[in-house]
Protein backbone atom coordinates (compact mmCIF):
# COMPACT_ATOMS: atom_id res chain seq x y z
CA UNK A 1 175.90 221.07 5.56
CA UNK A 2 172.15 221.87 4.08
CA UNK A 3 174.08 222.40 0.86
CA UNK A 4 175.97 218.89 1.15
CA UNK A 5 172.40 217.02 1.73
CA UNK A 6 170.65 218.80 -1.43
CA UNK A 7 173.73 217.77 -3.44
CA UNK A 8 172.94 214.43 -2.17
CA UNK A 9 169.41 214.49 -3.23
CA UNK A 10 170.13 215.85 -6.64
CA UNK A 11 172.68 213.51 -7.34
CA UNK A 12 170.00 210.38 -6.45
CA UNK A 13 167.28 212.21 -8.65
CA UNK A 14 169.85 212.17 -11.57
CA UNK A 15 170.62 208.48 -11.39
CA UNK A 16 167.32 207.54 -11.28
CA UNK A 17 166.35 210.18 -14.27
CA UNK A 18 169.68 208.68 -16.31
CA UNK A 19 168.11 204.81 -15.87
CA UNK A 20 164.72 205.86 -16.78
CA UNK A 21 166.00 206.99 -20.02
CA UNK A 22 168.15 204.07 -20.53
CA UNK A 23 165.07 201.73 -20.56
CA UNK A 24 163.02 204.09 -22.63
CA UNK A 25 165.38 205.46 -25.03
CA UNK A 26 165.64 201.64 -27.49
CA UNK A 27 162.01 202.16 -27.96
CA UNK A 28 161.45 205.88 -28.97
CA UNK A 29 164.62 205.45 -31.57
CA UNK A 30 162.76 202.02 -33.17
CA UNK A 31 159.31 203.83 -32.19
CA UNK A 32 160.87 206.86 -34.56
CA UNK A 33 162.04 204.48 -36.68
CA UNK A 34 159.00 203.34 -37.80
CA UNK A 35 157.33 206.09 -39.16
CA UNK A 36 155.55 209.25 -38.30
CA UNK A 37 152.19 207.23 -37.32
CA UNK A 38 153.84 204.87 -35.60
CA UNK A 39 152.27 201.85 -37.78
CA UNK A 40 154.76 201.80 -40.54
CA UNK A 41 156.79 198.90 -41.07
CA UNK A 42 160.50 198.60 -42.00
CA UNK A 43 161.09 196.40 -44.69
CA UNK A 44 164.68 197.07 -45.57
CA UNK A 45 166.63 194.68 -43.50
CA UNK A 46 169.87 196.42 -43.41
CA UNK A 47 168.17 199.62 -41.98
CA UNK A 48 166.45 197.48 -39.43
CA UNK A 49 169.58 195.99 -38.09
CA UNK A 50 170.98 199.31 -38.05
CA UNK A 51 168.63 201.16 -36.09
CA UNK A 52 168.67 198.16 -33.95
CA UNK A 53 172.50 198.91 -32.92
CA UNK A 54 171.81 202.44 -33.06
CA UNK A 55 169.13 201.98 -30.24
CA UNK A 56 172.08 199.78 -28.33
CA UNK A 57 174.48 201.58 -28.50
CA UNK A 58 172.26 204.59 -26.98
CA UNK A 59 171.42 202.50 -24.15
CA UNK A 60 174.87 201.09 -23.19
CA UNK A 61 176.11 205.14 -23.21
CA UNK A 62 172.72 205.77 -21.24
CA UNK A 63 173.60 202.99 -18.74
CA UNK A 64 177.44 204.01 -18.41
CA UNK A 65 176.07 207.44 -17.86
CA UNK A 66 173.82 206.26 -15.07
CA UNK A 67 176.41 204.07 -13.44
CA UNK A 68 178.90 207.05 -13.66
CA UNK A 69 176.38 209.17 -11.48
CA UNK A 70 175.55 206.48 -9.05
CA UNK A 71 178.88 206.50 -8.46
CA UNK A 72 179.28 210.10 -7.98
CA UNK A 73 176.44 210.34 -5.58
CA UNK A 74 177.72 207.42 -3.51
CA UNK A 75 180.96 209.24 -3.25
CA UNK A 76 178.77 212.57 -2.23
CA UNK A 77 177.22 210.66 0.40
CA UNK A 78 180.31 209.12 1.99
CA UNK A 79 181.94 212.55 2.27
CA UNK A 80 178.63 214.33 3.69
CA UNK A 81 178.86 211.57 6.16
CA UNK A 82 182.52 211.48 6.79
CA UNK A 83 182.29 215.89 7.27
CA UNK A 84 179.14 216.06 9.55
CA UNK A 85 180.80 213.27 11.70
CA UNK A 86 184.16 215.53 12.17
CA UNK A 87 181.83 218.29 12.16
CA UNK A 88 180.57 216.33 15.25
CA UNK A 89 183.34 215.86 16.55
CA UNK A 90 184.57 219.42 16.30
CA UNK A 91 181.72 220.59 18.01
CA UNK A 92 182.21 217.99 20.76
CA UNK A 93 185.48 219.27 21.33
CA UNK A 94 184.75 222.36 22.12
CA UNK A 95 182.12 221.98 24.74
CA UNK A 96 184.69 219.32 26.57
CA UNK A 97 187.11 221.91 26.90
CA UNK A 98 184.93 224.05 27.91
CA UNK A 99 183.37 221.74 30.81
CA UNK A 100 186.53 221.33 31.62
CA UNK A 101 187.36 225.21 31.80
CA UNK A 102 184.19 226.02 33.93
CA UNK A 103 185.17 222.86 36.34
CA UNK A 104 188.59 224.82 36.17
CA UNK A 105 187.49 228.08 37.19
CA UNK A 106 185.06 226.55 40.19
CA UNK A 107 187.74 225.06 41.68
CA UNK A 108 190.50 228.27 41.14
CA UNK A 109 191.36 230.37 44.26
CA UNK A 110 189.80 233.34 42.94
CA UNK A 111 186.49 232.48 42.35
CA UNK A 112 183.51 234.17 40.69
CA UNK A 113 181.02 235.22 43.04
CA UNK A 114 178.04 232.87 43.45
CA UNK A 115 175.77 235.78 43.38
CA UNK A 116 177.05 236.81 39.88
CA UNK A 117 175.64 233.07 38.37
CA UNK A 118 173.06 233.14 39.90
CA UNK A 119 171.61 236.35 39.45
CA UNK A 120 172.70 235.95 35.72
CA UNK A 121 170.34 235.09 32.69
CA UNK A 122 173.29 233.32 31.09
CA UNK A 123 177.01 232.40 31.00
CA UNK A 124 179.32 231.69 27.92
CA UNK A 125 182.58 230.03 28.14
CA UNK A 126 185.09 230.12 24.96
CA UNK A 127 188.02 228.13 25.53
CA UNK A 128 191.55 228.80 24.02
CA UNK A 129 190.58 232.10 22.28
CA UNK A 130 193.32 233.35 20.41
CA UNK A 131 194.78 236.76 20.20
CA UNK A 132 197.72 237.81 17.58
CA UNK A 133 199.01 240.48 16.16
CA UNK A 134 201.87 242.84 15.60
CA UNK A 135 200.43 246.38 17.30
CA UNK A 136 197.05 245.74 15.41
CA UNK A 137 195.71 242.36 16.03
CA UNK A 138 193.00 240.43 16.74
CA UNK A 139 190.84 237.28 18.70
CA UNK A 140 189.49 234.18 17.22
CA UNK A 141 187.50 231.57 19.02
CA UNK A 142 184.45 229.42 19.93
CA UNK A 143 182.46 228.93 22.99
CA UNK A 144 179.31 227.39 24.29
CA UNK A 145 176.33 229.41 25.68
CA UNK A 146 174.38 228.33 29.07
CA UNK A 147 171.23 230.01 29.26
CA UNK A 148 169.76 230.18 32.99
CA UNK A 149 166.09 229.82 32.39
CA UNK A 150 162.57 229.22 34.65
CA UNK A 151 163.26 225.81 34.99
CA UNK A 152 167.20 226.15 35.48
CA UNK A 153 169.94 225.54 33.95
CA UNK A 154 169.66 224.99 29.57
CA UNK A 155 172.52 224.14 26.98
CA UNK A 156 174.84 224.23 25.28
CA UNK A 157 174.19 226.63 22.28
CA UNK A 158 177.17 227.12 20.25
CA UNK A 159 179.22 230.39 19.49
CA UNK A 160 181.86 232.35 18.03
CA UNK A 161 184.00 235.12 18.91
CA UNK A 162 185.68 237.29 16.83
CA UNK A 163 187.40 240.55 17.63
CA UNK A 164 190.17 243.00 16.60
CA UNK A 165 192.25 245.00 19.50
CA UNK A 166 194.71 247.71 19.03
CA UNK A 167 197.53 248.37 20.70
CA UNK A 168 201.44 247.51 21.80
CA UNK A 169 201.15 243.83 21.39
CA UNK A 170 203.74 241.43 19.55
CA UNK A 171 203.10 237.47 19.05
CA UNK A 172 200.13 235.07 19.90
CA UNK A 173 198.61 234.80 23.18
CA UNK A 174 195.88 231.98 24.10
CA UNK A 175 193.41 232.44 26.88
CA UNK A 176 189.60 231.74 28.32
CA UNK A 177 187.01 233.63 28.31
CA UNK A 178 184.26 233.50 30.67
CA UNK A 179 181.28 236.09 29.92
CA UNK A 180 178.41 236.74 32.48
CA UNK A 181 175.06 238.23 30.71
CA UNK A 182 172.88 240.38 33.50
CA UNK A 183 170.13 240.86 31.53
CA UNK A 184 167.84 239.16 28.65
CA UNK A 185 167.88 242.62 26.53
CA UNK A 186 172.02 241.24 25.71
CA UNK A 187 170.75 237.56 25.11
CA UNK A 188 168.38 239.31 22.61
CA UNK A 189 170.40 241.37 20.83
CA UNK A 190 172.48 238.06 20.30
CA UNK A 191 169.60 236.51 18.70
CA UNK A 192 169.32 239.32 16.43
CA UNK A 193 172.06 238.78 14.71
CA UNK A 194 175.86 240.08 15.69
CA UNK A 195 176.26 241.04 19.18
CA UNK A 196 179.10 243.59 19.09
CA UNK A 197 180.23 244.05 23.54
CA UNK A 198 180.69 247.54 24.33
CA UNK A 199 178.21 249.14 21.22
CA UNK A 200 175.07 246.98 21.52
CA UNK A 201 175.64 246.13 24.81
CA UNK A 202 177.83 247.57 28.31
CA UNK A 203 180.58 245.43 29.22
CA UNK A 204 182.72 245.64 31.90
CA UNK A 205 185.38 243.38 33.39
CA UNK A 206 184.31 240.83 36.11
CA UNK A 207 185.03 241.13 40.03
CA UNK A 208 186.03 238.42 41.92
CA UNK A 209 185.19 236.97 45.64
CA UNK A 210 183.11 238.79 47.68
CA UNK A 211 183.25 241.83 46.27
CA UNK A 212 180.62 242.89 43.67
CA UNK A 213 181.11 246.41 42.92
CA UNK A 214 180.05 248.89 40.16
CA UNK A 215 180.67 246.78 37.49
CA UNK A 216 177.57 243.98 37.68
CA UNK A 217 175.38 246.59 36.20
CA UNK A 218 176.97 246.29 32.71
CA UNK A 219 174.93 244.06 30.54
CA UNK A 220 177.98 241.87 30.29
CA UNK A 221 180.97 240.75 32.49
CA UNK A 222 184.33 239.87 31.22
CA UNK A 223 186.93 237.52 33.12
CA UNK A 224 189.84 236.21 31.54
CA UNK A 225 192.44 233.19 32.60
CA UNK A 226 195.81 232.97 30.48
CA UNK A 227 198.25 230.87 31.70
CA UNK A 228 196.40 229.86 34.60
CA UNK A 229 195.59 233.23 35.95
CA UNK A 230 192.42 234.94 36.22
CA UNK A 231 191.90 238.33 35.81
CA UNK A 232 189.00 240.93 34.35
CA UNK A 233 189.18 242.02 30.84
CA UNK A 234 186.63 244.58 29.14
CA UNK A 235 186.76 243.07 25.48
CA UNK A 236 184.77 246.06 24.05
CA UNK A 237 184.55 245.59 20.30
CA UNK A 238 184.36 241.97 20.34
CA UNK A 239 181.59 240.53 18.06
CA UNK A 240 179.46 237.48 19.13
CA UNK A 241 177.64 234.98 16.82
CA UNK A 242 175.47 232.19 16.99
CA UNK A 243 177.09 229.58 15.37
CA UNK A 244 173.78 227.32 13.87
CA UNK A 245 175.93 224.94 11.39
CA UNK A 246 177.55 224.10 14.72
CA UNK A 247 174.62 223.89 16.72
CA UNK A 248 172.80 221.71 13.72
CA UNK A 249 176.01 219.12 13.61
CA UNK A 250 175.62 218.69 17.44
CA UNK A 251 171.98 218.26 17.72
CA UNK A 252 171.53 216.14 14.95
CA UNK A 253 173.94 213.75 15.68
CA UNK A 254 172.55 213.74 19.68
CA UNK A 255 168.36 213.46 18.48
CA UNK A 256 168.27 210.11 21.04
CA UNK A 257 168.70 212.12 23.95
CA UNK A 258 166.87 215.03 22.97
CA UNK A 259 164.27 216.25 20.52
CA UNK A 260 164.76 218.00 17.08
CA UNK A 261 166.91 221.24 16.87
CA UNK A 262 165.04 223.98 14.57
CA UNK A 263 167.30 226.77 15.46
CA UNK A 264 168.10 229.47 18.21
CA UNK A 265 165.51 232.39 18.47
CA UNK A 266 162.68 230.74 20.40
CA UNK A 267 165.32 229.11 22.78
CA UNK A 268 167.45 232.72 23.47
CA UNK A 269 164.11 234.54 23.98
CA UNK A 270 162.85 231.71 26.37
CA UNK A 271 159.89 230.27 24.55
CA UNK A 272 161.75 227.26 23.91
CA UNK A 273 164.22 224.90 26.40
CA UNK A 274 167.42 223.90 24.05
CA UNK A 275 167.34 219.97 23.53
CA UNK A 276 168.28 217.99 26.47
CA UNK A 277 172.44 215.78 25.68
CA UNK A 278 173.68 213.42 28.20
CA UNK A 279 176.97 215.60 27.50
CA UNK A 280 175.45 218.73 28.57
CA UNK A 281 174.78 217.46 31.97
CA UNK A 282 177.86 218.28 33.66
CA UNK A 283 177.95 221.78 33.02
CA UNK A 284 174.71 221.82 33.95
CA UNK A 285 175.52 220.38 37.25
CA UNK A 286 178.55 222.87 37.57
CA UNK A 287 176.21 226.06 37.64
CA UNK A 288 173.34 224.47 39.47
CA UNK A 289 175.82 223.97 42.31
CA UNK A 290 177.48 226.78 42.33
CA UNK A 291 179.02 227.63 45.45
């Protein structure tokens, strides 16, 4: 998308470079013209006239040329507007179906313990991840991130989810993800870079009701639902990223209900609240509430 806006910019610099020169060019061929000092005059008619249509024909190219690349950055424009507002859109996407995931799972029989979210320094939720293969395969999806801060809830920052699995598996399989992180060392190593579950980080597959065993000490808890069924899942080997070109299309195209988005670090490590969206309030009220 950064690329898309320079392309923009260059494109506008050339136009106005092009229709500079179209103006200027007439009077450095007659200026040329005219003699080394500039003072000579030309007395032969016929060479007069002839450097005359010299100098206009120049200038009609030079003005074609510049209304060629006015064109051509108009037409850049309206496609860096038409892709950052599906990009919007995308991004939009994904953290409705993941509200509607997370209202999914609160109101499920088998519930996640309230102590787990609330003890909890964050919780991602990656809706429809997809897993195919024949006996190697392999998951693909994206998610939000909802970091549990001092002054509560904060979000969404955007993710992605990649993974490869091996084992006796046929076809395509579609599920949710929901990911508890214990600790801030996990939400750090995300901002580092890749967070790779089960080599950076422990993970362990989630418990559900009452019961919170063994397993809440790994840096990172693991339920999955697939087909409306909920059930723990390790993941080990699956690699997390921050997904900024997402998080930039989102932000940007939200600045009047929040400020400016400059990127991820200071808000994983907690020395920055992500922006404030109206659309990012009913998640927020989701995990607040808990219960």
């Amino acid at each position: 998308m950064m690329l898309k806006k320079k392309n923009v910019i260059f494109g506008l610099s050339v136009f106005a470079l092009v229709l500079m020169m179209a103006f200027m060019l007439p009077q450095m061929i007659m200026a040329e013209g005219s003699g080394q000092d500039g003072n000579a005059e030309i007395s032969d008619p016929d060479v007069s006239e002839a450097m005359e249509q010299q100098a206009a024909e120049t200038a009609q190219d030079v003005r074609q040329g510049a209304q060629e690349a006015a064109r051509e950055t108009e037409q850049m424009a309206e496609t860096a507007t038409r892709e950052t507002t599906e990009f919007l859109a995308e991004t939009e996407d994904v953290l409705d179906r993941a509200t509607m995931f997370l209202t999914e799972t609160l109101e499920a029989e088998k519930r996640i313990p309230k102590a787990v979210i609330d003890n909890s320094v964050g919780i991602a939720l990656f809706p429809d991840v997809t897993k195919a293969g024949f006996i190697a395969g392999g998951r693909y999806g994206n998610g939000i991130l909802m970091l549990n801060q001092k002054n509560g809830w904060n979000g969404p920052i955007f993710l992605s989810l990649v993974g490869a699995s091996v084992g006796a598996q046929i076809g395509v399989e579609q599920s949710d993800l929901f990911m508890v992180f214990n600790n801030q060392e996990a939400i750090n190593d995300l901002a580092d870079g890749d967070l790779t579950l089960g080599a950076q980080t422990s993970v362990a597959a989630g418990t559900w009701g009452n019961k919170i065993g063994a397993s809440t000490d790994a840096d990172v808890l693991v339920y999955k639902r697939t087909e409306g069924l909920f059930a723990g899942v390790s993941l080990s080997g699956a690699v997390i990223n921050v997904d900024e070109d997402s998080n930039q299309a989102y932000f940007k195209g939200h600045e009047e209900t929040g400020r400016a988005y400059y990127g991820s670090d200071k808000m994983l490590s907690g020395e920055e609240e992500v922006p404030k969206t109206n659309k990012a309030d009913k998640v927020i009220v989701i995990l607040s509430d808990w219960e």
